[in-house]
N, C-alpha and C. Protein backbone atom coordinates (compact mmCIF):
# COMPACT_ATOMS: atom_id res chain seq x y z
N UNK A 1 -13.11 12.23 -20.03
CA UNK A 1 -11.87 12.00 -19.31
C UNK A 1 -12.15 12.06 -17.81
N UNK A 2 -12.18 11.29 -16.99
CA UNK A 2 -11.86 10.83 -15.78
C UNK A 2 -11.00 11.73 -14.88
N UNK A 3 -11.39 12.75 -13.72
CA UNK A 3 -11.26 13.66 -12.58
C UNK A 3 -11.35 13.58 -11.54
N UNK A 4 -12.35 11.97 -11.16
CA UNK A 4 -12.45 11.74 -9.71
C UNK A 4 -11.90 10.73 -9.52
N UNK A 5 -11.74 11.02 -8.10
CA UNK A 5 -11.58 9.37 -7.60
C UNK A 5 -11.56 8.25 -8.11
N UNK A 6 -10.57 7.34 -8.06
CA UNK A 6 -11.52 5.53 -9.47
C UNK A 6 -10.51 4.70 -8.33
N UNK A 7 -10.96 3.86 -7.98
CA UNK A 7 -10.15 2.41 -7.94
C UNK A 7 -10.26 1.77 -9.16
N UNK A 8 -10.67 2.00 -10.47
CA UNK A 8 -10.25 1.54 -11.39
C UNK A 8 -8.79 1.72 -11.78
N UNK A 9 -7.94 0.61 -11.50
CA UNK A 9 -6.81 0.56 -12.33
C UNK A 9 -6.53 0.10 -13.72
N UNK A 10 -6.05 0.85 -14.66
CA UNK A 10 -6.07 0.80 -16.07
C UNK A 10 -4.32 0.00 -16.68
N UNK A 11 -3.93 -0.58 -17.35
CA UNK A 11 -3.16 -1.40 -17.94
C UNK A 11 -2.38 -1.09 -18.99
N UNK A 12 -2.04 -1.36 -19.88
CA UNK A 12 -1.20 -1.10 -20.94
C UNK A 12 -0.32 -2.12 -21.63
N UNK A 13 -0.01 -2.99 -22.38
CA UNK A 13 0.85 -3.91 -22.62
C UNK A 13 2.45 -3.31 -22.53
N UNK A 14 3.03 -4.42 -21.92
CA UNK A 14 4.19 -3.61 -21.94
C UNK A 14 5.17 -4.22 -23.58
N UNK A 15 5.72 -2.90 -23.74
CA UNK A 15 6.53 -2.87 -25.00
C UNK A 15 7.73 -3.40 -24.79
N UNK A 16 8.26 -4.06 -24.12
CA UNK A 16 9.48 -4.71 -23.98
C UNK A 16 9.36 -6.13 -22.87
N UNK A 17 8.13 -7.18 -23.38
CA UNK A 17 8.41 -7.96 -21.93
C UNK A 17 8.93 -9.27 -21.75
N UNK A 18 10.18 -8.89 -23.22
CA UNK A 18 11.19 -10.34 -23.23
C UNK A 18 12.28 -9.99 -22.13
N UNK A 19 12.30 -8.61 -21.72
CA UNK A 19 13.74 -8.58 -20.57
C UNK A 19 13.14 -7.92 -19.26
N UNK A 20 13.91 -7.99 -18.50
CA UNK A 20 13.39 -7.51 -16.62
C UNK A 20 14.19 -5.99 -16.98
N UNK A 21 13.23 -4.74 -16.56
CA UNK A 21 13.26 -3.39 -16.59
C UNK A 21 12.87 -3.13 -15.52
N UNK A 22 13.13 -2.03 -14.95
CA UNK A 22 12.35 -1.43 -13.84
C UNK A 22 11.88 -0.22 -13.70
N UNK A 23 10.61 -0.21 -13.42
CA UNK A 23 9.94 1.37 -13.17
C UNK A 23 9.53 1.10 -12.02
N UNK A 24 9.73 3.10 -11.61
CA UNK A 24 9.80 4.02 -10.38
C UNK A 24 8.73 4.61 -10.50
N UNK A 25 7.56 5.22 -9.85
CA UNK A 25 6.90 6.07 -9.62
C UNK A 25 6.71 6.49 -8.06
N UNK A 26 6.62 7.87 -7.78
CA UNK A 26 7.23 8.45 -6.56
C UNK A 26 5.71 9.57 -6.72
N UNK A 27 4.73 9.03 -5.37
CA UNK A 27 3.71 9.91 -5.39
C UNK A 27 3.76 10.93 -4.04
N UNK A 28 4.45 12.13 -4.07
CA UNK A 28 4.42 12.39 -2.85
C UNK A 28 3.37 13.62 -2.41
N UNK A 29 2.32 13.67 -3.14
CA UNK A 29 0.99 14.19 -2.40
C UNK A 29 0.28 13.20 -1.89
N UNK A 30 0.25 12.09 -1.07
CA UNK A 30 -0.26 10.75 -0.70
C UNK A 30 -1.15 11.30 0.43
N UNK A 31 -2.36 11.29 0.44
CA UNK A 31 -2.97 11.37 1.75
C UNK A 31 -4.11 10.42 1.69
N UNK A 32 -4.44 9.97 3.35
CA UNK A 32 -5.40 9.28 3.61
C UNK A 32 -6.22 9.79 5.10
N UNK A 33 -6.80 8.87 5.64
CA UNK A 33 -7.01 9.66 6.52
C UNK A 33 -6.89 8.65 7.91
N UNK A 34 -6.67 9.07 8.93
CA UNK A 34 -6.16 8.49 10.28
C UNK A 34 -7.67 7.79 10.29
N UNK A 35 -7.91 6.64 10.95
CA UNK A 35 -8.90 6.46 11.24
C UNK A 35 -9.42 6.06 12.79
N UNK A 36 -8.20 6.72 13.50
CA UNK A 36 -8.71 7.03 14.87
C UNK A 36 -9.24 8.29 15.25
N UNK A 37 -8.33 9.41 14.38
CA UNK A 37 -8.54 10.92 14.71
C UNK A 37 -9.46 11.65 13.78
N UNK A 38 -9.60 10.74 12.66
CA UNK A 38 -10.31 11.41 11.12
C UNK A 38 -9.74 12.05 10.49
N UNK A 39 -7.99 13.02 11.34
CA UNK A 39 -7.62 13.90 10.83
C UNK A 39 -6.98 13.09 9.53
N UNK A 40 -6.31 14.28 8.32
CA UNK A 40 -5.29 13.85 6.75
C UNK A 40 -3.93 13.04 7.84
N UNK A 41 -3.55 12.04 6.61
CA UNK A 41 -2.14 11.67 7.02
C UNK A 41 -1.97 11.91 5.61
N UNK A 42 -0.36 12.93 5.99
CA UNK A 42 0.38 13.04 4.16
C UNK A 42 1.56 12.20 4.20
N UNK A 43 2.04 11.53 3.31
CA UNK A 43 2.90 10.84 2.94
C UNK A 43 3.70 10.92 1.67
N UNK A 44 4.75 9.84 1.04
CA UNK A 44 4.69 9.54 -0.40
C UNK A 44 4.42 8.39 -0.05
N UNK A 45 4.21 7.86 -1.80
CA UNK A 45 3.72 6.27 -1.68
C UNK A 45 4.92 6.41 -2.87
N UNK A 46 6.06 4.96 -2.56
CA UNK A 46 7.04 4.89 -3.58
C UNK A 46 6.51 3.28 -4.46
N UNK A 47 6.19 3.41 -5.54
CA UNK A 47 6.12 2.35 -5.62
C UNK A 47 7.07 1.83 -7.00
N UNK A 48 7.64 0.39 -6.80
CA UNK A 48 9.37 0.37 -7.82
C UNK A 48 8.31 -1.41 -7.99
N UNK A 49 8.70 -1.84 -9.77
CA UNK A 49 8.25 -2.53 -10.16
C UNK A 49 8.93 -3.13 -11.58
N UNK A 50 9.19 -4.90 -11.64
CA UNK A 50 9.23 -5.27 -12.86
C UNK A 50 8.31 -5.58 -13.40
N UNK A 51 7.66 -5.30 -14.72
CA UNK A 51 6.84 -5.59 -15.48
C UNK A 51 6.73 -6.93 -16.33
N UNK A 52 5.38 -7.28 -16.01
CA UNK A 52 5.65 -8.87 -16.84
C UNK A 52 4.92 -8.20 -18.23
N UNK A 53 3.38 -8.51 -18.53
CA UNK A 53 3.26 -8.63 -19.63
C UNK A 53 2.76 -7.40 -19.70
N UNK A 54 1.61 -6.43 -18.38
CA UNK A 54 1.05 -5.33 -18.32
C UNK A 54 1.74 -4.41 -17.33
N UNK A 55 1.95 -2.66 -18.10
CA UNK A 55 2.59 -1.87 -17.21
C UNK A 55 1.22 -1.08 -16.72
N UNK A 56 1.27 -0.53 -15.68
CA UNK A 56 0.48 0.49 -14.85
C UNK A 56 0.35 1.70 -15.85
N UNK A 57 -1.51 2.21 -16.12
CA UNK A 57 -1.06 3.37 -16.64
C UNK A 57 -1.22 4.60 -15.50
N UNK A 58 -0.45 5.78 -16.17
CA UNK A 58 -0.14 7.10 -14.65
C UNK A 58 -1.46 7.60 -14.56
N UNK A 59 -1.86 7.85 -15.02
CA UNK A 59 -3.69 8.63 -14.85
C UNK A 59 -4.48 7.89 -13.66
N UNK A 60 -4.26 6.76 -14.30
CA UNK A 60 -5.39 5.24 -13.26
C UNK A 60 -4.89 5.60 -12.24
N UNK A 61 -2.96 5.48 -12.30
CA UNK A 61 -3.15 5.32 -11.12
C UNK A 61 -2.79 6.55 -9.94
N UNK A 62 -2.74 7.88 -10.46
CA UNK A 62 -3.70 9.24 -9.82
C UNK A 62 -4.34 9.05 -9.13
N UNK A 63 -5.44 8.77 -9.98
CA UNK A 63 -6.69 8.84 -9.56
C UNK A 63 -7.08 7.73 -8.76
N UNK A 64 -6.25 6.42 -8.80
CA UNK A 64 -6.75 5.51 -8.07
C UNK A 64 -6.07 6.16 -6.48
N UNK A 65 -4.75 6.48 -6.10
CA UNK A 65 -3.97 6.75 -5.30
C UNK A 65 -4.98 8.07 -4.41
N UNK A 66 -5.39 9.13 -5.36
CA UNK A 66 -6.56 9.90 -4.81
C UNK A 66 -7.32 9.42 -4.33
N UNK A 67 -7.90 8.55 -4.62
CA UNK A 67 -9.31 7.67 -3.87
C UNK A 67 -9.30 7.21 -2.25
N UNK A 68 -7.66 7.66 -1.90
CA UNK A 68 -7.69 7.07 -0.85
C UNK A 68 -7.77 8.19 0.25
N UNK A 69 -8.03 9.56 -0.33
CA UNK A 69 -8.11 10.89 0.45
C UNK A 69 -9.78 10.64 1.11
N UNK A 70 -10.73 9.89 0.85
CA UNK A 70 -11.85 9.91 1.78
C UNK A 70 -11.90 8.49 2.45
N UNK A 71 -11.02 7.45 2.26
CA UNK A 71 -10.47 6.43 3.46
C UNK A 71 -9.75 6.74 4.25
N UNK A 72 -10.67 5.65 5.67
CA UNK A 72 -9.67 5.65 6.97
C UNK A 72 -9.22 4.48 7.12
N UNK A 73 -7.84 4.75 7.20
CA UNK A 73 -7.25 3.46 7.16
C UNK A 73 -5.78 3.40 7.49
N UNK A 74 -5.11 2.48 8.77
CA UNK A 74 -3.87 2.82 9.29
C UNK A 74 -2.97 2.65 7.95
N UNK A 75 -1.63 3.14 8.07
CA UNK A 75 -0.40 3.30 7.50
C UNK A 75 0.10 1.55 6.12
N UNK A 76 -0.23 0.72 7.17
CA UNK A 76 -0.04 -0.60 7.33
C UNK A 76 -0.73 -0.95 6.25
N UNK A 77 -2.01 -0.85 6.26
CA UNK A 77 -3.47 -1.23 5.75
C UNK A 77 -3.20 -0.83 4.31
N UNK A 78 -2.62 0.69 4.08
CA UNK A 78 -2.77 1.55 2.70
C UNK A 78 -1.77 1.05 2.36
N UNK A 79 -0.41 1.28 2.66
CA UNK A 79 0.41 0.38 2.05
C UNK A 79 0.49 -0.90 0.90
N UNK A 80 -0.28 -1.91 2.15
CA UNK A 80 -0.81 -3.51 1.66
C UNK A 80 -1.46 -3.22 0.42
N UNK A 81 -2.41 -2.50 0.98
CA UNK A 81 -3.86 -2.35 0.03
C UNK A 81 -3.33 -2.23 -1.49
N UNK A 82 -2.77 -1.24 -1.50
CA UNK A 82 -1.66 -0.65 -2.95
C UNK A 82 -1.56 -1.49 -3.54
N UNK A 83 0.03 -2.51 -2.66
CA UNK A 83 0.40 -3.08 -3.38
C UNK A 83 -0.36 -4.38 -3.69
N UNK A 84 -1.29 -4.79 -3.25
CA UNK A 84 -2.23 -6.03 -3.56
C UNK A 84 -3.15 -5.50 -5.24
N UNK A 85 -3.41 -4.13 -4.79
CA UNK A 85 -4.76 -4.29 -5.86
C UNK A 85 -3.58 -4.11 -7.17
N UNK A 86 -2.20 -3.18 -6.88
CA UNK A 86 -1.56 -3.24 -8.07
C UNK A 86 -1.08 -4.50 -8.62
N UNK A 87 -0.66 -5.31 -7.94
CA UNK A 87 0.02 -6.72 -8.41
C UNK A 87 -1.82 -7.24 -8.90
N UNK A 88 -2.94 -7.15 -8.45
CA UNK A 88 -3.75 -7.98 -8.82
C UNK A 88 -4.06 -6.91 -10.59
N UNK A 89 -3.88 -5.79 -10.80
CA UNK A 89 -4.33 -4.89 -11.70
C UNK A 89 -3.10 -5.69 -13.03
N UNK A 90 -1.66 -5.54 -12.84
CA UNK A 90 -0.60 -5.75 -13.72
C UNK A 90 0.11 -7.21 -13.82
N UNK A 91 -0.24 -7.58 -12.80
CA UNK A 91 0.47 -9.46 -12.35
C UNK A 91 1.90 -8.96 -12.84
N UNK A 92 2.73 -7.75 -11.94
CA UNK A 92 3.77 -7.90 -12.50
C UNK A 92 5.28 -9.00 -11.65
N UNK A 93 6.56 -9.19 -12.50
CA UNK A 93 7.36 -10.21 -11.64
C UNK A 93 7.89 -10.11 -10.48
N UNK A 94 8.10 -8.64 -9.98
CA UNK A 94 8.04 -8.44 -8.53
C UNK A 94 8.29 -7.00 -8.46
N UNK A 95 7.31 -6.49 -7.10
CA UNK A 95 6.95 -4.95 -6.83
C UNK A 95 7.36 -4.62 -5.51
N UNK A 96 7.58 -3.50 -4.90
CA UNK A 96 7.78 -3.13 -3.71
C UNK A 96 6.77 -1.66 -3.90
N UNK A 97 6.17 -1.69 -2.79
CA UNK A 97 5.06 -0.54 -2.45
C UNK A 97 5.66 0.39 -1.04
N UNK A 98 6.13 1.71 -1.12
CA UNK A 98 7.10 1.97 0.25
C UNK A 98 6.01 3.07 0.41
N UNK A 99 4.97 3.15 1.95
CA UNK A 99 4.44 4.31 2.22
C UNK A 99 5.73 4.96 3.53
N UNK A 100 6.01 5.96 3.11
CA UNK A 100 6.69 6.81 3.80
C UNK A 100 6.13 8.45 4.23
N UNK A 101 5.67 7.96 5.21
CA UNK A 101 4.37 8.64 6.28
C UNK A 101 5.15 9.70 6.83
N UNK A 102 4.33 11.10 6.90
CA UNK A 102 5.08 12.39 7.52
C UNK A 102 4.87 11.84 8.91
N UNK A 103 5.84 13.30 9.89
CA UNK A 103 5.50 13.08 11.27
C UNK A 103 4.15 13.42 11.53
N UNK A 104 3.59 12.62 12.69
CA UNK A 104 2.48 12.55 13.28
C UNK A 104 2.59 12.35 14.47
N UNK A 105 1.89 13.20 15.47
CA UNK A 105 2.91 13.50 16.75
C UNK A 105 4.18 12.92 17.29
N UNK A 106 5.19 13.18 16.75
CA UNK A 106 6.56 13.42 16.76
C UNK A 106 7.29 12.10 16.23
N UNK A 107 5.97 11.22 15.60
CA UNK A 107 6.76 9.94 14.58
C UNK A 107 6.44 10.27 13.81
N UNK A 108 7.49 9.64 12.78
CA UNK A 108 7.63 9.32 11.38
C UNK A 108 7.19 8.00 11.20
N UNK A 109 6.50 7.20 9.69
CA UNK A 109 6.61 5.92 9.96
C UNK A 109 6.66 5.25 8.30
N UNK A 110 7.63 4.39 8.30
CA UNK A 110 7.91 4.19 6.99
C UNK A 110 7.53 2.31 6.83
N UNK A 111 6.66 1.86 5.78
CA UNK A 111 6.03 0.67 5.99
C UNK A 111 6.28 0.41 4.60
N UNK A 112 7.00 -0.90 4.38
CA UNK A 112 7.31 -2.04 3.00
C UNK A 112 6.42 -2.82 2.70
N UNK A 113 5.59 -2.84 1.90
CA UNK A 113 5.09 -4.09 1.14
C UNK A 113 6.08 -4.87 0.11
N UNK A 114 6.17 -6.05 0.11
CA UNK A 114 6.88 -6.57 -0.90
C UNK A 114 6.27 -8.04 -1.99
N UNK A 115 5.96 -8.22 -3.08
CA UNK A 115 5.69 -9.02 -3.76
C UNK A 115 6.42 -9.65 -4.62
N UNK A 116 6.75 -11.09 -4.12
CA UNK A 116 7.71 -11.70 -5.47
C UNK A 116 7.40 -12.99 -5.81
N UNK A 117 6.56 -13.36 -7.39
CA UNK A 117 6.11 -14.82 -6.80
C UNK A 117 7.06 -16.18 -6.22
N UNK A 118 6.28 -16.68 -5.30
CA UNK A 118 6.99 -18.05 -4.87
C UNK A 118 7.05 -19.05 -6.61
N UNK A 119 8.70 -19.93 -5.76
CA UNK A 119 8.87 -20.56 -6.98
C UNK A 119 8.40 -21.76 -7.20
């Protein structure tokens, strides 16, 4: 069983994917690291999703979300990053990835990814 770090994201068929459902997952131990200062940035990472044919499994994506505690990489960047490798992991029908970043000298900073395919 798997403890470290993985950018392996893992899959699952989803059990219902004749109708549009939506799942929530809300990670709010999110850290990465500044990559001007080196210092932790803590956050949550919200990420809200319809499922086409594959759902996200929670372990993968732990451990994938952990992986990002020894990257430096702005707010912007982790965000994207998320939601790209998740839409490339599940191809689901449309996702929103919300990093909502603690204060860091005296900002807050809250950054949207959004994926919906063109028609």
């Amino acid at each position: 069983m798997a403890t470290e770090p993985s950018k392996n994201l893992a899959v699952f068929a989803n059990p219902h994917p004749d109708r549009d459902y939506t799942i929530e997952f809300s990670c709010p131990e999110f850290t990465s690291i500044c990559p001007v200062t080196g210092q932790p940035d803590f956050g949550t990472i919200h990420i809200r999703y319809v499922p086409d044919q594959q759902c996200i499994e929670l372990k993968s994506l732990k451990l994938y979300l952990w992986s990002f505690r020894q990257e430096g990489a702005y707010y912007e960047a982790v965000t994207n990053t998320i939601l790209n490798d998740l839409v490339a992991a599940c191809a689901p029908r449309r996702m929103t990835v919300v990093g909502e970043f603690n204060v860091r000298g005296g900002i807050s900073a809250v950054v949207t990814a959004e994926f919906a395919p063109q028609p």
